[in-house]
N, C-alpha and C. Protein backbone atom coordinates (compact mmCIF):
# COMPACT_ATOMS: atom_id res chain seq x y z
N UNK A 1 53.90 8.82 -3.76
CA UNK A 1 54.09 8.60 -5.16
C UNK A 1 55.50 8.21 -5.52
N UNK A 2 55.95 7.34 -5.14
CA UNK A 2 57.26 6.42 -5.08
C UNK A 2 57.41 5.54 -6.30
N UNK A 3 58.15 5.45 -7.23
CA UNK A 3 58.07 4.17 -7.95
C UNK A 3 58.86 2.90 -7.72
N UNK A 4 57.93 1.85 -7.03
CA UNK A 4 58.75 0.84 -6.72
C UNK A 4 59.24 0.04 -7.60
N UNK A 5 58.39 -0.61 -8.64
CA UNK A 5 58.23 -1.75 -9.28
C UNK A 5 57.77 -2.08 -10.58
N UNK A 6 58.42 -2.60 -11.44
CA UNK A 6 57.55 -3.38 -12.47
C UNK A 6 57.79 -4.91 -13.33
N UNK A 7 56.68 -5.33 -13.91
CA UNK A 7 56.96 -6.56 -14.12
C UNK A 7 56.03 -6.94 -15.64
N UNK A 8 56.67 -8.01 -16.02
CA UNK A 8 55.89 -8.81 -16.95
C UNK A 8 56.52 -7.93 -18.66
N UNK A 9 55.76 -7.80 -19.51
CA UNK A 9 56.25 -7.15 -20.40
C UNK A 9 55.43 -8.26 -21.69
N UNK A 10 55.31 -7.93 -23.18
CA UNK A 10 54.81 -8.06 -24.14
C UNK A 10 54.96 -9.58 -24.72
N UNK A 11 54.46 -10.49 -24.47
CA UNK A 11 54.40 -11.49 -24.84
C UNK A 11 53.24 -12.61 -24.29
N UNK A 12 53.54 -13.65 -24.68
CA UNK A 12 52.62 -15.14 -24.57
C UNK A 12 53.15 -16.08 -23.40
N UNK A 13 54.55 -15.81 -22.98
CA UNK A 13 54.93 -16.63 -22.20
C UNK A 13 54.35 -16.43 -21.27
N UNK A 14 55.18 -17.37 -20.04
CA UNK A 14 54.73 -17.09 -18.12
C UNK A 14 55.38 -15.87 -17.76
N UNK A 15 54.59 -15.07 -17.52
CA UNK A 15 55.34 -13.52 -16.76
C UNK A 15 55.59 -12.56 -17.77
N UNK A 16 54.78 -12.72 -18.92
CA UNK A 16 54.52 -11.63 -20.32
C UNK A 16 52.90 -11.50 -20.51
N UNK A 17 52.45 -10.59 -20.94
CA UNK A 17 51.17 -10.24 -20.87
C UNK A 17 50.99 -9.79 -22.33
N UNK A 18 50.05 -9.67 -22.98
CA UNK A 18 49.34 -8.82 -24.14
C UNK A 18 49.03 -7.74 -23.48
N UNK A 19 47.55 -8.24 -22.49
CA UNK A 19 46.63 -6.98 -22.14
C UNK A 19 46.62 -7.10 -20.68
N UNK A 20 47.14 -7.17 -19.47
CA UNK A 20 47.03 -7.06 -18.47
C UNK A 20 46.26 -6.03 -18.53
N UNK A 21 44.75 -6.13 -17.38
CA UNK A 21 43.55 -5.80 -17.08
C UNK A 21 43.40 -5.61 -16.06
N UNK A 22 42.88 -6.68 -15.01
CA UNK A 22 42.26 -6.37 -13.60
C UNK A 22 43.60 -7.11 -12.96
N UNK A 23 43.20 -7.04 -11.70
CA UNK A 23 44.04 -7.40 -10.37
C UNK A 23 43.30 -7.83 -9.49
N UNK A 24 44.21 -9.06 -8.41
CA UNK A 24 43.51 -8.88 -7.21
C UNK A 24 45.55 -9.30 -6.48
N UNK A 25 45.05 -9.01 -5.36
CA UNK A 25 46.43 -8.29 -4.63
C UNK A 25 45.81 -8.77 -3.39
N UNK A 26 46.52 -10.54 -2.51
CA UNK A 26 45.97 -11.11 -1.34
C UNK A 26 47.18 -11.90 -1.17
N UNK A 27 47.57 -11.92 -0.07
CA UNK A 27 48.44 -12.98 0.51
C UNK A 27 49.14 -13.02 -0.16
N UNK A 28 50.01 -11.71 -0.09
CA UNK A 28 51.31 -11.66 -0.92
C UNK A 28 51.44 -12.07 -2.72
N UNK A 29 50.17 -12.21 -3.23
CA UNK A 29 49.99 -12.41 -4.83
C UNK A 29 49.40 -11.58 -5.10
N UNK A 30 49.46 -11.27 -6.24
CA UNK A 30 48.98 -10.85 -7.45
C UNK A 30 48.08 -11.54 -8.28
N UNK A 31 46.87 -11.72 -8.69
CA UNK A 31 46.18 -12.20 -9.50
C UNK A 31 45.75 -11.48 -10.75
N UNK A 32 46.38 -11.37 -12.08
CA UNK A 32 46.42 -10.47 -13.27
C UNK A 32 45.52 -11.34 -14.09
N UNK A 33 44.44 -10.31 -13.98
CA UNK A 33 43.96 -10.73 -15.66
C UNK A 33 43.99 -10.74 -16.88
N UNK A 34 45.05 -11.22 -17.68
CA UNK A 34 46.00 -11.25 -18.58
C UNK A 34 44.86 -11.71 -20.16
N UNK A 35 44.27 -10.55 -20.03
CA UNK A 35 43.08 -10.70 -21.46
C UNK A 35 43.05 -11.71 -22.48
N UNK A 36 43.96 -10.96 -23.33
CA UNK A 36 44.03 -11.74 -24.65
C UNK A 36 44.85 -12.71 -24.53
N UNK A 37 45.68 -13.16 -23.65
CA UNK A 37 46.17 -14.63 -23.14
C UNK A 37 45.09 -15.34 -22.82
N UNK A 38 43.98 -15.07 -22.66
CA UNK A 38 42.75 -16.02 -21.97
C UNK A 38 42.69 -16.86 -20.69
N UNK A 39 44.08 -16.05 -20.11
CA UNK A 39 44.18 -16.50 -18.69
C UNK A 39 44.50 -15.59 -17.54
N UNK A 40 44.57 -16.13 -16.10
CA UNK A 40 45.43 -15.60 -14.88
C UNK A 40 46.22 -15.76 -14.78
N UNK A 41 47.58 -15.30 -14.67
CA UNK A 41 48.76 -14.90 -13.90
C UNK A 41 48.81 -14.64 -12.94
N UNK A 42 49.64 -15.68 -12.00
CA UNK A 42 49.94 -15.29 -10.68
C UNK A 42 51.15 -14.78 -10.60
N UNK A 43 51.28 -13.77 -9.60
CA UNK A 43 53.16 -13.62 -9.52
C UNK A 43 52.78 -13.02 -7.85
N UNK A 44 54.32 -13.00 -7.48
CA UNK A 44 54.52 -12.68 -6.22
C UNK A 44 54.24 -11.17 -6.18
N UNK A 45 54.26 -10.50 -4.64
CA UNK A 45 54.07 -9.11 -5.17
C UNK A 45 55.71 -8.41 -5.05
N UNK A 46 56.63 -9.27 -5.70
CA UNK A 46 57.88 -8.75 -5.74
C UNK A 46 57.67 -8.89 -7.45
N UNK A 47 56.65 -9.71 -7.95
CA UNK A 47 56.92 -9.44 -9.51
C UNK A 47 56.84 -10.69 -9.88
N UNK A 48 57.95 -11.91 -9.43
CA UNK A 48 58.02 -12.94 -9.66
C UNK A 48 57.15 -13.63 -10.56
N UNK A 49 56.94 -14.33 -11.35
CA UNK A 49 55.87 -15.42 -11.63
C UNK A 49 56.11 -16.61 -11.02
N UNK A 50 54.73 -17.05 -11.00
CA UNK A 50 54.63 -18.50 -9.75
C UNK A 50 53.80 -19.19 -10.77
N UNK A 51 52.60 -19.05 -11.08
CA UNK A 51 52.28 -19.98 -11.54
C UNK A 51 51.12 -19.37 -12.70
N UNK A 52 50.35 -20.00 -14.00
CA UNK A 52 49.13 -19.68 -14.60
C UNK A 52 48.59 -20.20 -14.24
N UNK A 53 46.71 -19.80 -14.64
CA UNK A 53 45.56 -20.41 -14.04
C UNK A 53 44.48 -20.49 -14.89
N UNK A 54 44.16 -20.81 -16.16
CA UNK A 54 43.47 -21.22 -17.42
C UNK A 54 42.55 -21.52 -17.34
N UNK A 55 42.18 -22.24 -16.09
CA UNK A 55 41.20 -23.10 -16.02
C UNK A 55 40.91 -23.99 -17.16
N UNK A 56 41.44 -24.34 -18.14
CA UNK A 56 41.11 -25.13 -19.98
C UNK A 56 40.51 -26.57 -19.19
N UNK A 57 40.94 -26.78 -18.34
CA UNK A 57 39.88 -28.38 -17.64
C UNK A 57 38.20 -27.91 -17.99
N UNK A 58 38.34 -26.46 -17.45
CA UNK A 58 36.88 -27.11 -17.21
C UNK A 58 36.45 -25.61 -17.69
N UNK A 59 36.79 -25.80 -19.73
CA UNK A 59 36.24 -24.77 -20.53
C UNK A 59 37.21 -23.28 -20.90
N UNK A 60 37.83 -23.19 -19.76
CA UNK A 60 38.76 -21.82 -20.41
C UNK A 60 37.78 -20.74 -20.05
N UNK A 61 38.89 -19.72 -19.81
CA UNK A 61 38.29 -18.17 -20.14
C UNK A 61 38.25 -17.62 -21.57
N UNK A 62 37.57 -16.43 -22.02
CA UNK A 62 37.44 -16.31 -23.29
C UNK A 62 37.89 -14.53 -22.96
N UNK A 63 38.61 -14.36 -23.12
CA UNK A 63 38.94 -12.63 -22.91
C UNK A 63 39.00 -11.97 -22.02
N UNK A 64 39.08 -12.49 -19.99
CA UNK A 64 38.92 -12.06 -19.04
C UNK A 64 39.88 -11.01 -19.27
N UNK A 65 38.81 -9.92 -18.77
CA UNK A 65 39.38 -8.67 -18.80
C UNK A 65 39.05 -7.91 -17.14
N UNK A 66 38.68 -8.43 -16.27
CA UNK A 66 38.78 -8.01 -15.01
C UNK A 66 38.45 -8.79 -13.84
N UNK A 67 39.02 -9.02 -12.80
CA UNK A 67 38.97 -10.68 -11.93
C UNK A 67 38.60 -9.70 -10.18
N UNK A 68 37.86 -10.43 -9.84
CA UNK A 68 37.80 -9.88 -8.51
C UNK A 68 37.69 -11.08 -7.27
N UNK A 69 37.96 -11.42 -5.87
CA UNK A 69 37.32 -12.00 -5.35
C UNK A 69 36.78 -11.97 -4.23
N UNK A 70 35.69 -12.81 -3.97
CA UNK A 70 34.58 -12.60 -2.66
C UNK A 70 35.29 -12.97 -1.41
N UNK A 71 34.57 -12.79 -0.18
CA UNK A 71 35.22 -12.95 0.82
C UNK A 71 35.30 -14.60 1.22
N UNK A 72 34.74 -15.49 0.51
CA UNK A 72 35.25 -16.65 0.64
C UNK A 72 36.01 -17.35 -0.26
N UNK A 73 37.12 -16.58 -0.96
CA UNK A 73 38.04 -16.44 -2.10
C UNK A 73 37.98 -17.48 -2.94
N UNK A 74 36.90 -16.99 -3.82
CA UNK A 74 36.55 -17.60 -4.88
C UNK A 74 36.79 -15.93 -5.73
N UNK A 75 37.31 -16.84 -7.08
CA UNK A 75 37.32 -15.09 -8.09
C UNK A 75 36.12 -15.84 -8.76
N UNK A 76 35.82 -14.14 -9.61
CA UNK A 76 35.17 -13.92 -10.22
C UNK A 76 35.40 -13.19 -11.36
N UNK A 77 35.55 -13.18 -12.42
CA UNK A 77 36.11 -13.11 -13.45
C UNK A 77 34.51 -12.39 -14.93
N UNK A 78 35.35 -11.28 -15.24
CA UNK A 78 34.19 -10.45 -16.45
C UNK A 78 34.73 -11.21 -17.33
N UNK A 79 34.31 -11.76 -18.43
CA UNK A 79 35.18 -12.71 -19.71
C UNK A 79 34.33 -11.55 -20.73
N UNK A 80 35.32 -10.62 -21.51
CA UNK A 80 35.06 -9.64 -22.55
C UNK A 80 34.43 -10.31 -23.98
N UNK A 81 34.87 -11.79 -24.36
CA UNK A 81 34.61 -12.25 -25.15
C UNK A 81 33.39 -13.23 -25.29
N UNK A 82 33.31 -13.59 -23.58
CA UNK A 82 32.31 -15.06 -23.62
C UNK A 82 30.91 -13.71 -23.10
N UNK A 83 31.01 -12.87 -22.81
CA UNK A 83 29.96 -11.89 -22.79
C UNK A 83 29.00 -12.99 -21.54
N UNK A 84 30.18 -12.67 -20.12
CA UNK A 84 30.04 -13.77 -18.98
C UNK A 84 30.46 -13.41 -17.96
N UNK A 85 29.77 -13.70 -17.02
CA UNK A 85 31.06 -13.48 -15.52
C UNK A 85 31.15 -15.58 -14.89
N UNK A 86 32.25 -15.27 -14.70
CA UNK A 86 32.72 -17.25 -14.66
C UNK A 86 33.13 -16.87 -12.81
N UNK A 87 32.84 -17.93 -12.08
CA UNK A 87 33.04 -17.79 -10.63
C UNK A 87 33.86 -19.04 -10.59
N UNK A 88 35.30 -19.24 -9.92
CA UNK A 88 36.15 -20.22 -9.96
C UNK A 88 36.44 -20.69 -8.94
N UNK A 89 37.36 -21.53 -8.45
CA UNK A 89 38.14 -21.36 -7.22
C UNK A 89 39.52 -21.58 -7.73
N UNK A 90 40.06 -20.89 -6.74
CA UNK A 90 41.62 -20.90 -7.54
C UNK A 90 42.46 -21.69 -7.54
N UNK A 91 41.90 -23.43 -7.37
CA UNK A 91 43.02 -24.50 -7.68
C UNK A 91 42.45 -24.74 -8.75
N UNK A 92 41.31 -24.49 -9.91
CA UNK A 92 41.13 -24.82 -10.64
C UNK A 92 39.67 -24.90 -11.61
N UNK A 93 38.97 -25.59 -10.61
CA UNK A 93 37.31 -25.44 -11.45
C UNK A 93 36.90 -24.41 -11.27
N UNK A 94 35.58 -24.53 -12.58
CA UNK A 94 35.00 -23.41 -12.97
C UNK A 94 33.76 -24.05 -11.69
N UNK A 95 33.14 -22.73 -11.20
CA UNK A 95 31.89 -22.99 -10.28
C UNK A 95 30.33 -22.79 -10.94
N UNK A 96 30.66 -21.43 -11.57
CA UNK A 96 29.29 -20.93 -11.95
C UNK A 96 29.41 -20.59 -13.28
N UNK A 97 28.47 -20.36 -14.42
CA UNK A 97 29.09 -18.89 -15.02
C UNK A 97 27.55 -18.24 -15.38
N UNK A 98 27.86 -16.93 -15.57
CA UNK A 98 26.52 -16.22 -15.63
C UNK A 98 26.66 -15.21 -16.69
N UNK A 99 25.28 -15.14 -17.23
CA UNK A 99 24.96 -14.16 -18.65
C UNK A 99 25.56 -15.19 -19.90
N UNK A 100 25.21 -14.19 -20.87
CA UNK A 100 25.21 -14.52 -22.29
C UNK A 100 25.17 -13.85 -23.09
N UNK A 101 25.83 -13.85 -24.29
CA UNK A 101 25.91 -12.31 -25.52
C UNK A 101 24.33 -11.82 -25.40
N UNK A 102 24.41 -10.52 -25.91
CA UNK A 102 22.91 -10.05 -26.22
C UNK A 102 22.90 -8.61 -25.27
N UNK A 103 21.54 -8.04 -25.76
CA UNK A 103 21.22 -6.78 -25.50
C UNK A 103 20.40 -6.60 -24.55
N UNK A 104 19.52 -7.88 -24.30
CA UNK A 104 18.19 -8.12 -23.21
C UNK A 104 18.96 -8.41 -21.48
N UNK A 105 17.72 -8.82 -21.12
CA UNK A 105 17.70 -9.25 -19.56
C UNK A 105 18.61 -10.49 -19.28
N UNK A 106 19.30 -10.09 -18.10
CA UNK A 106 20.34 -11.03 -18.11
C UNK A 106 21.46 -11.74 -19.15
N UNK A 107 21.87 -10.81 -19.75
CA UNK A 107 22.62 -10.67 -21.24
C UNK A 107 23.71 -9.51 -20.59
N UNK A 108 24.69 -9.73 -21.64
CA UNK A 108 25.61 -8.98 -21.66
C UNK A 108 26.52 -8.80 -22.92
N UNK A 109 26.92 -7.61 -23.13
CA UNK A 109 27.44 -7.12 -24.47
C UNK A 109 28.78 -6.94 -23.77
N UNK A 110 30.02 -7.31 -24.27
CA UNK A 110 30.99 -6.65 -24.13
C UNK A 110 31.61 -6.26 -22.50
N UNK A 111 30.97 -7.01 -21.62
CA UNK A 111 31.87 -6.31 -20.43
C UNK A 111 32.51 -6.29 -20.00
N UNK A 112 33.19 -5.26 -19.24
CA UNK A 112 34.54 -4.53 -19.17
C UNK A 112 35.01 -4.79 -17.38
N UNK A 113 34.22 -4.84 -16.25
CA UNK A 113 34.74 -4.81 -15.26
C UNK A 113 33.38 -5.30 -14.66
N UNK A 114 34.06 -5.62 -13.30
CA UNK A 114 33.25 -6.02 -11.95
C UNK A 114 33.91 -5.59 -10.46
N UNK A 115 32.99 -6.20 -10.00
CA UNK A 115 33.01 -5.67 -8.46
C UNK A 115 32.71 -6.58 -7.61
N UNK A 116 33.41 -6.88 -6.54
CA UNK A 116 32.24 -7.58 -5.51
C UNK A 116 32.15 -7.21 -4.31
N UNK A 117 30.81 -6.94 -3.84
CA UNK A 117 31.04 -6.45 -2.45
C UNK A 117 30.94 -7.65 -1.23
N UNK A 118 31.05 -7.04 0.09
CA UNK A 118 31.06 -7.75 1.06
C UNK A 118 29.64 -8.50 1.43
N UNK A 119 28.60 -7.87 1.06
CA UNK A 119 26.97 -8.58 1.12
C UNK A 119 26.97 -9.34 0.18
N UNK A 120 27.53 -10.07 -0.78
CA UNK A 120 26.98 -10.88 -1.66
C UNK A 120 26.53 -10.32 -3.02
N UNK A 121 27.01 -9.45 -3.53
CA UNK A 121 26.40 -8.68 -4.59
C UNK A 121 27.90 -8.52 -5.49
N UNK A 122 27.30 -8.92 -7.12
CA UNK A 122 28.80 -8.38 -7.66
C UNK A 122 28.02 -7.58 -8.79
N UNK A 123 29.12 -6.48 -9.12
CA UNK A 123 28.38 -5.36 -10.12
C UNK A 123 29.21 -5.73 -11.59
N UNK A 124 28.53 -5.60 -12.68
CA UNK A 124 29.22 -5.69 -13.75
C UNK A 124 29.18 -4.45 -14.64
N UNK A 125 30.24 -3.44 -15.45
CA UNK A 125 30.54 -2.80 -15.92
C UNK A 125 29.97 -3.35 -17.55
N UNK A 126 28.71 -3.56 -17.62
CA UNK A 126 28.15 -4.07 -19.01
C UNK A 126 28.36 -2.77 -20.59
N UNK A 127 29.62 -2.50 -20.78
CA UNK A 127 29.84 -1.80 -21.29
C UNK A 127 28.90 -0.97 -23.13
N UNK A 128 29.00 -2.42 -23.49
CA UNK A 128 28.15 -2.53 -24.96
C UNK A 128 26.82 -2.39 -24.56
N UNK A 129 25.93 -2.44 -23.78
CA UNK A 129 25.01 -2.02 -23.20
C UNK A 129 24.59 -0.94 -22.50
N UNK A 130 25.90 -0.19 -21.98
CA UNK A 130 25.66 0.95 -21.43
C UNK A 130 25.08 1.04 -20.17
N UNK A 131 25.06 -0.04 -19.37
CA UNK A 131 24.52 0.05 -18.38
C UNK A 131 25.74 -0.62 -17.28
N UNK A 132 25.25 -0.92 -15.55
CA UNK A 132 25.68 -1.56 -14.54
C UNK A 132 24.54 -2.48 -14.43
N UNK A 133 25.33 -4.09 -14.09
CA UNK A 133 24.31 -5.48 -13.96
C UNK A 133 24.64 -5.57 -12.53
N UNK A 134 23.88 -5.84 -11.67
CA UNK A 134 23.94 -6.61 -9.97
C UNK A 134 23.49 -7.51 -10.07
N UNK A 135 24.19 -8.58 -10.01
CA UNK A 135 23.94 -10.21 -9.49
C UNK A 135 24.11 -10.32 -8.18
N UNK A 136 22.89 -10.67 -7.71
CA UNK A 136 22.85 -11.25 -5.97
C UNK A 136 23.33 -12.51 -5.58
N UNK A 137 24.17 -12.87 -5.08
CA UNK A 137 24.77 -14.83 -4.63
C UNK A 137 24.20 -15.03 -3.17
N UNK A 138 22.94 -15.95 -3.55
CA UNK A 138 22.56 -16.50 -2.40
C UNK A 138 23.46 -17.23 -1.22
N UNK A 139 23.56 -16.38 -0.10
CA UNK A 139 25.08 -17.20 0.85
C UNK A 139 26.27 -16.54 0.42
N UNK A 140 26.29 -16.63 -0.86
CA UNK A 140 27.67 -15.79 -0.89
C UNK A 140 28.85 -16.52 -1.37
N UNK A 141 28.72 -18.12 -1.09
CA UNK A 141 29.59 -18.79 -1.54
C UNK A 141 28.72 -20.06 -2.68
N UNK A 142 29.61 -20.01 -3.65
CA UNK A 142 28.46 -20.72 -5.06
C UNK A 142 29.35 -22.05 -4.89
């Protein structure tokens, strides 16, 4: 229980956050899901910022509030607002996206987090619903 580090701080710029959310932590980066910015932040894991990741080519995120990725490093991204999980690759396009507002089957209210495991399965934290969603990815890579 050491305190090494911290970074970023209250703003809109590169390397300021509103709502920093999820993480992913690979090859020496950081991947922040920077909420109410409607984007990713990359930074080094010394803190640094390197670069954002918006995806706005191809539609934007709408409130990502937790980012994860599969073992053929593609993220995957909960969007709190688009009531969605968006599957990317990280130079840029969007791949997939899945669900839609609502209370029913294959719908999603409000969710808050995900998961992905090593079989091909990602879990969603469907919060406004009160429940956990499992989406199966045929292969594994979309």
């Amino acid at each position: 229980g050491t305190y090494v580090l911290e970074f970023g701080g209250l703003g809109t710029e590169v390397g300021k956050f509103q709502r920093p959310s999820g993480m992913v932590w690979i090859d020496s980066k950081i991947y922040v899901a920077d909420a109410i910015n409607s984007r990713v932040q990359v930074f080094s894991d010394q803190g640094q910022p390197l670069e954002v990741l918006d995806w706005a080519k191809s539609g934007g995120l709408y409130y990502p509030y937790d980012i994860a990725m599969n073992l053929h490093g593609q993220f995957f991204m909960v969007e709190y607002g688009a009531c969605r999980v968006t599957v990317a690759e990280p130079h840029g396009s969007i791949v997939a996206q899945y669900g839609h507002e609502g209370r029913g089957h294959a719908e999603l209210w409000t969710p808050w987090a995900l998961a992905v495991s090593d079989d091909n399965r990602v879990f969603i934290a469907d919060t406004g619903n009160r429940r956990i969603v499992q989406l199966s990815l045929p292969g594994g890579r979309l």
